[in-house]
PDB file of N, CA and C in Angstrom:
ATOM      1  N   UNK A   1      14.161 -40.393  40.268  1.00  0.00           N
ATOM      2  CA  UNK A   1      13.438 -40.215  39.033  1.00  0.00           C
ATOM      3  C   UNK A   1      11.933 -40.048  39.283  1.00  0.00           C
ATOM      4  N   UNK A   2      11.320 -40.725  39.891  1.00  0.00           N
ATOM      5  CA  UNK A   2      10.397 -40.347  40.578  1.00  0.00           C
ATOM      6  C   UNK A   2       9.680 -39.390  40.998  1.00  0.00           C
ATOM      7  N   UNK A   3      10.486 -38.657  42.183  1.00  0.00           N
ATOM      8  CA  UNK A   3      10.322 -37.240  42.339  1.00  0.00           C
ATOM      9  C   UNK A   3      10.332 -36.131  41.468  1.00  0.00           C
ATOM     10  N   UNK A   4      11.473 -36.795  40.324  1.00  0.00           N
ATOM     11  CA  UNK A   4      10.874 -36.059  39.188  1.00  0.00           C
ATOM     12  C   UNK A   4       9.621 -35.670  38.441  1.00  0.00           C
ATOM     13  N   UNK A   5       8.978 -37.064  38.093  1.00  0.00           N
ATOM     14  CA  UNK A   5       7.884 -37.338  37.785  1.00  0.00           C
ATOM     15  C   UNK A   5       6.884 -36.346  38.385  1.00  0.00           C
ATOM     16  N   UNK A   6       6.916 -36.522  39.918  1.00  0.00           N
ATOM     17  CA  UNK A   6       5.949 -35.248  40.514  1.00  0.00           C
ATOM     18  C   UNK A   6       6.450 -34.188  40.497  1.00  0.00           C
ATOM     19  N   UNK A   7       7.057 -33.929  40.247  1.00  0.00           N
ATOM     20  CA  UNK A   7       7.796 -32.331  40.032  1.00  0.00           C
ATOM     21  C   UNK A   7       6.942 -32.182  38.980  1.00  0.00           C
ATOM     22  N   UNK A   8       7.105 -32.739  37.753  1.00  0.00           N
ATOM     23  CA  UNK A   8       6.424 -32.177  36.234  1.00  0.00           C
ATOM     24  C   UNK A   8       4.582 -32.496  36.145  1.00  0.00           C
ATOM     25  N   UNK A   9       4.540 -32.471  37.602  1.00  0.00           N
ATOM     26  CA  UNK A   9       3.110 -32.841  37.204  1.00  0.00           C
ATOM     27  C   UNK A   9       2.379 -32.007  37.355  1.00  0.00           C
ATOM     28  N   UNK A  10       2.824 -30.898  38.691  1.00  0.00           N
ATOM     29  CA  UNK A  10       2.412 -29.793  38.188  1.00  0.00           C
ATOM     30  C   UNK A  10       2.428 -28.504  37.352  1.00  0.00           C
ATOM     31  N   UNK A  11       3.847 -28.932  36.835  1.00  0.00           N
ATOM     32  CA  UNK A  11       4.324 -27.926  35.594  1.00  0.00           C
ATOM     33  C   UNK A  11       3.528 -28.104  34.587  1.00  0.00           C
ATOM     34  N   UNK A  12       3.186 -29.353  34.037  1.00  0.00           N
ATOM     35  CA  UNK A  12       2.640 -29.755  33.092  1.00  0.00           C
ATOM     36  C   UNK A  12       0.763 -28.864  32.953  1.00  0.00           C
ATOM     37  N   UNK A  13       0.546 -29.231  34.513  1.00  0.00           N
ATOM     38  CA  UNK A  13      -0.652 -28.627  34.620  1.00  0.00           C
ATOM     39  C   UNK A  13      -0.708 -27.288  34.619  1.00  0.00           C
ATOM     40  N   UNK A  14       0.468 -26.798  34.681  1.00  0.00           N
ATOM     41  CA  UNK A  14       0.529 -24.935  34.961  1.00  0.00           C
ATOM     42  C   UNK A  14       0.483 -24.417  33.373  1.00  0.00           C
ATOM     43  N   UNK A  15       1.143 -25.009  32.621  1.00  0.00           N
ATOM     44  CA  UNK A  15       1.392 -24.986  31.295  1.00  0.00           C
ATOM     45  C   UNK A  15       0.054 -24.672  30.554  1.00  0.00           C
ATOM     46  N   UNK A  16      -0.534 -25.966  30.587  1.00  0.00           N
ATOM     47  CA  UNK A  16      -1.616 -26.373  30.463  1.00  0.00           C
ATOM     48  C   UNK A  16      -2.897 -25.149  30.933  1.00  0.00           C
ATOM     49  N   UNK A  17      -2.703 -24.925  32.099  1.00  0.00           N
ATOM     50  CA  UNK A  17      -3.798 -24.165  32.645  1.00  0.00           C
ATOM     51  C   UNK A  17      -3.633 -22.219  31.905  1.00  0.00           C
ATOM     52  N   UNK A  18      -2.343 -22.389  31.699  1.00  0.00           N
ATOM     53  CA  UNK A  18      -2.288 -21.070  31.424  1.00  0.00           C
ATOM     54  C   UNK A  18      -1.998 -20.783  29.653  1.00  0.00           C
ATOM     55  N   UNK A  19      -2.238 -21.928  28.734  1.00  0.00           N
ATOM     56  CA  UNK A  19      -2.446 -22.160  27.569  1.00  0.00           C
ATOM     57  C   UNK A  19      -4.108 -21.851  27.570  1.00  0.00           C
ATOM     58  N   UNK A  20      -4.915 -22.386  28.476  1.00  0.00           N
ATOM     59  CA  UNK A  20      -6.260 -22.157  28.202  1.00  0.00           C
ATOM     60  C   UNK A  20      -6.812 -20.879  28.611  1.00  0.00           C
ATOM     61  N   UNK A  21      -6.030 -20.219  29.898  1.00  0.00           N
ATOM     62  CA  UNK A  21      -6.428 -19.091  30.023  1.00  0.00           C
ATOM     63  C   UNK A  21      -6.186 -18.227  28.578  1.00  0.00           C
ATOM     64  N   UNK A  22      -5.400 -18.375  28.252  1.00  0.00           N
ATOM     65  CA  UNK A  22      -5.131 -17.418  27.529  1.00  0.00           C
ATOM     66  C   UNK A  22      -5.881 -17.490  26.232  1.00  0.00           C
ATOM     67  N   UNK A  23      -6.256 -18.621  25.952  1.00  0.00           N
ATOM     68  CA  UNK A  23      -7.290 -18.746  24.734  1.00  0.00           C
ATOM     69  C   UNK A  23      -8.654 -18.590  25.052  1.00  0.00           C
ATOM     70  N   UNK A  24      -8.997 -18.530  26.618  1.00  0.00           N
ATOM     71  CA  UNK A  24     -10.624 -18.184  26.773  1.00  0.00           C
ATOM     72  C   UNK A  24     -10.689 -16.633  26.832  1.00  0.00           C
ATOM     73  N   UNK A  25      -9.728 -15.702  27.071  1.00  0.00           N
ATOM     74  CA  UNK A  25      -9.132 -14.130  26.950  1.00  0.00           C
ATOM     75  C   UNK A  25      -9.351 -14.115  25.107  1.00  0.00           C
ATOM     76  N   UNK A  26      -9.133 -14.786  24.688  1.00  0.00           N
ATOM     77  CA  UNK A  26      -8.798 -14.582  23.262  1.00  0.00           C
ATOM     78  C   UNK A  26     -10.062 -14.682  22.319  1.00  0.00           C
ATOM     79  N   UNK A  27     -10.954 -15.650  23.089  1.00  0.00           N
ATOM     80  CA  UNK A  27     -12.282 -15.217  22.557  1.00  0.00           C
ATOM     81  C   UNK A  27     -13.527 -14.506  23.310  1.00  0.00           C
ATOM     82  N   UNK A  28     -13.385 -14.193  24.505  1.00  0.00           N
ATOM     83  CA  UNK A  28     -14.104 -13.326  24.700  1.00  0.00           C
ATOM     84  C   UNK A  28     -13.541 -12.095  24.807  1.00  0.00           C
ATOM     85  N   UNK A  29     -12.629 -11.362  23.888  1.00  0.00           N
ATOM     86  CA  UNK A  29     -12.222 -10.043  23.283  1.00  0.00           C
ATOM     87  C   UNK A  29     -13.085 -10.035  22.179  1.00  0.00           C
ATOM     88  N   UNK A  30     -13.747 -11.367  21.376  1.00  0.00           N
ATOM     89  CA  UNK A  30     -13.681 -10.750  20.123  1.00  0.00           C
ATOM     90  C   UNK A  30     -15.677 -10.644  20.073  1.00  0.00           C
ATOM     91  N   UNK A  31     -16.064 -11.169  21.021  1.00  0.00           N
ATOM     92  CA  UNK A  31     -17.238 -10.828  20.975  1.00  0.00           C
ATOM     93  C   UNK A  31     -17.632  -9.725  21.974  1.00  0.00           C
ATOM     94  N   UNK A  32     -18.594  -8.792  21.699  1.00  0.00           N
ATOM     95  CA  UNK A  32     -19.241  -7.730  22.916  1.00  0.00           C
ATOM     96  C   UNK A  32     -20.539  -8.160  23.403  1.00  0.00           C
ATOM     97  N   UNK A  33     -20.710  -6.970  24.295  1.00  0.00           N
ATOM     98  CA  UNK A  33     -21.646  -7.275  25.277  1.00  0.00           C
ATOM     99  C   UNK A  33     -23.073  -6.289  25.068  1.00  0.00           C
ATOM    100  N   UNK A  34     -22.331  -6.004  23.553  1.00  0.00           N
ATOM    101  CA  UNK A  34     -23.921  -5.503  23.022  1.00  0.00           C
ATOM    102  C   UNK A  34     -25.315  -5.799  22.767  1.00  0.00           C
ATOM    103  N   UNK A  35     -25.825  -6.865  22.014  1.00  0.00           N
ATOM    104  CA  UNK A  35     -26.348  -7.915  22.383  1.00  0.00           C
ATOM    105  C   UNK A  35     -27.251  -8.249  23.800  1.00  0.00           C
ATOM    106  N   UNK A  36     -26.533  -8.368  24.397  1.00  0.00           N
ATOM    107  CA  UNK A  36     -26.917  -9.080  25.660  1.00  0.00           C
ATOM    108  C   UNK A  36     -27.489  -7.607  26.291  1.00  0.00           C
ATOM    109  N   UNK A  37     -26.464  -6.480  26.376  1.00  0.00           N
ATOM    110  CA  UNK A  37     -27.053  -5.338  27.133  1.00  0.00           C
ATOM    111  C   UNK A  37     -28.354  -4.440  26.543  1.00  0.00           C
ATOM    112  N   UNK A  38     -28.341  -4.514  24.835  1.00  0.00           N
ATOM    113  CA  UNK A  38     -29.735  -4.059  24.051  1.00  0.00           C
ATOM    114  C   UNK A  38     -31.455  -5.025  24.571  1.00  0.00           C
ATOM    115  N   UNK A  39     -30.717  -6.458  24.982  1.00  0.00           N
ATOM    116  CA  UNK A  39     -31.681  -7.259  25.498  1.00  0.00           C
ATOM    117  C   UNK A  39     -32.136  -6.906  26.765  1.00  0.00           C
ATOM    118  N   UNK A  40     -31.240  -6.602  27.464  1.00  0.00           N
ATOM    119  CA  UNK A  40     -31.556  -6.264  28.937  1.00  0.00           C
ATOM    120  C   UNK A  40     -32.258  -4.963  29.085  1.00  0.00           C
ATOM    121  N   UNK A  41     -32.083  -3.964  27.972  1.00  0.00           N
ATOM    122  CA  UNK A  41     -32.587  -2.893  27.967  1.00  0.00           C
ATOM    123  C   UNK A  41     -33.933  -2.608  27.845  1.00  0.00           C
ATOM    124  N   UNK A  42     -33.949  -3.616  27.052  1.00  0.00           N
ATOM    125  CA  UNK A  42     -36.023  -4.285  26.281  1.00  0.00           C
ATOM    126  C   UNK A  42     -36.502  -4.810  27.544  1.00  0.00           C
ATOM    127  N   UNK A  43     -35.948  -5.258  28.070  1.00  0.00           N
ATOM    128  CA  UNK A  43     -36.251  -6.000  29.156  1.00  0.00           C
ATOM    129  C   UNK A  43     -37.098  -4.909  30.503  1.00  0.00           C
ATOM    130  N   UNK A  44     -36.141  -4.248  30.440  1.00  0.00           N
ATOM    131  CA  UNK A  44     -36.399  -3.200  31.844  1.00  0.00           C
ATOM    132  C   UNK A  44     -37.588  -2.237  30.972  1.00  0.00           C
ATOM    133  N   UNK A  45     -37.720  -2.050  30.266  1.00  0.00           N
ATOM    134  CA  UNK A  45     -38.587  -0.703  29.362  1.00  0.00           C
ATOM    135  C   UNK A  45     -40.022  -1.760  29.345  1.00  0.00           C
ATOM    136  N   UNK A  46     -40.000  -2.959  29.431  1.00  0.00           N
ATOM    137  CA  UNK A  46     -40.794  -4.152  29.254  1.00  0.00           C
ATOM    138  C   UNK A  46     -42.029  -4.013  30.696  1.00  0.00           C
ATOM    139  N   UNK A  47     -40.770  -3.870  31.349  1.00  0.00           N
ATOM    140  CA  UNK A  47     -41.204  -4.173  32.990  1.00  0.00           C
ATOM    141  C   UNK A  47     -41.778  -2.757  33.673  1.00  0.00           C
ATOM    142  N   UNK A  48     -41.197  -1.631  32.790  1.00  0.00           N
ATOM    143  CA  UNK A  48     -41.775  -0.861  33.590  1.00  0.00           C
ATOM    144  C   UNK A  48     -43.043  -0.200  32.659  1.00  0.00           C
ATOM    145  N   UNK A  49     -42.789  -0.413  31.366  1.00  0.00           N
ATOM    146  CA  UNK A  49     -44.011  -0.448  30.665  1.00  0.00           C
ATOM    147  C   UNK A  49     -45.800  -1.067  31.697  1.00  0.00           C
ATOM    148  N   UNK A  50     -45.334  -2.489  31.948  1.00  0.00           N
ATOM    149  CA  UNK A  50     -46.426  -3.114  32.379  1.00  0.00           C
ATOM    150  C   UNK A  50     -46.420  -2.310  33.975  1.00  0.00           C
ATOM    151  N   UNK A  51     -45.727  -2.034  34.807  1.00  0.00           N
ATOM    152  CA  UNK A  51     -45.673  -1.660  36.294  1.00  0.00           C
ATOM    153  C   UNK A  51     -46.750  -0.280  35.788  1.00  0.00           C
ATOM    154  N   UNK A  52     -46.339   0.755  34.692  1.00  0.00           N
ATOM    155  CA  UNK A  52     -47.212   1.731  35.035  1.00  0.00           C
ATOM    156  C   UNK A  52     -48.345   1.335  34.339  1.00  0.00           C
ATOM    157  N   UNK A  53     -48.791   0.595  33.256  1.00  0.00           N
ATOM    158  CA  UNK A  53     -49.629   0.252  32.584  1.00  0.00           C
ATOM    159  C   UNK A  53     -50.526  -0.135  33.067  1.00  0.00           C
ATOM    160  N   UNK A  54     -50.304  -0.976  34.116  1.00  0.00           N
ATOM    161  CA  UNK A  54     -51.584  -1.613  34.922  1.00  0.00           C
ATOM    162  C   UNK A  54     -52.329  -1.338  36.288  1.00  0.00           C
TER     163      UNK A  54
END
């Protein structure tokens, strides 16, 4: 019975691990990477603004 016990211990954790994968997939579908890449864009136009500017 025992050996049972460790048998399900990593099932339990596989379960487990692949319940969360699948819900961290589930919210980063629903947001984009627009945002972040319009920022990065300001960013570089920023930098090279000042590189020739000065």
């Amino acid at each position: 019975m025992a050996a049972l016990a460790w048998l399900l211990i990593p099932l339990v954790a596989a379960v487990g691990a692949s319940l969360w994968g699948s819900w961290a997939n589930r919210t980063r579908r629903a947001r984009s990477d627009g945002p972040e890449l319009d920022g990065y864009a300001r960013f570089r136009a920023a930098m090279e603004k000042s590189r020739t500017g000065g």
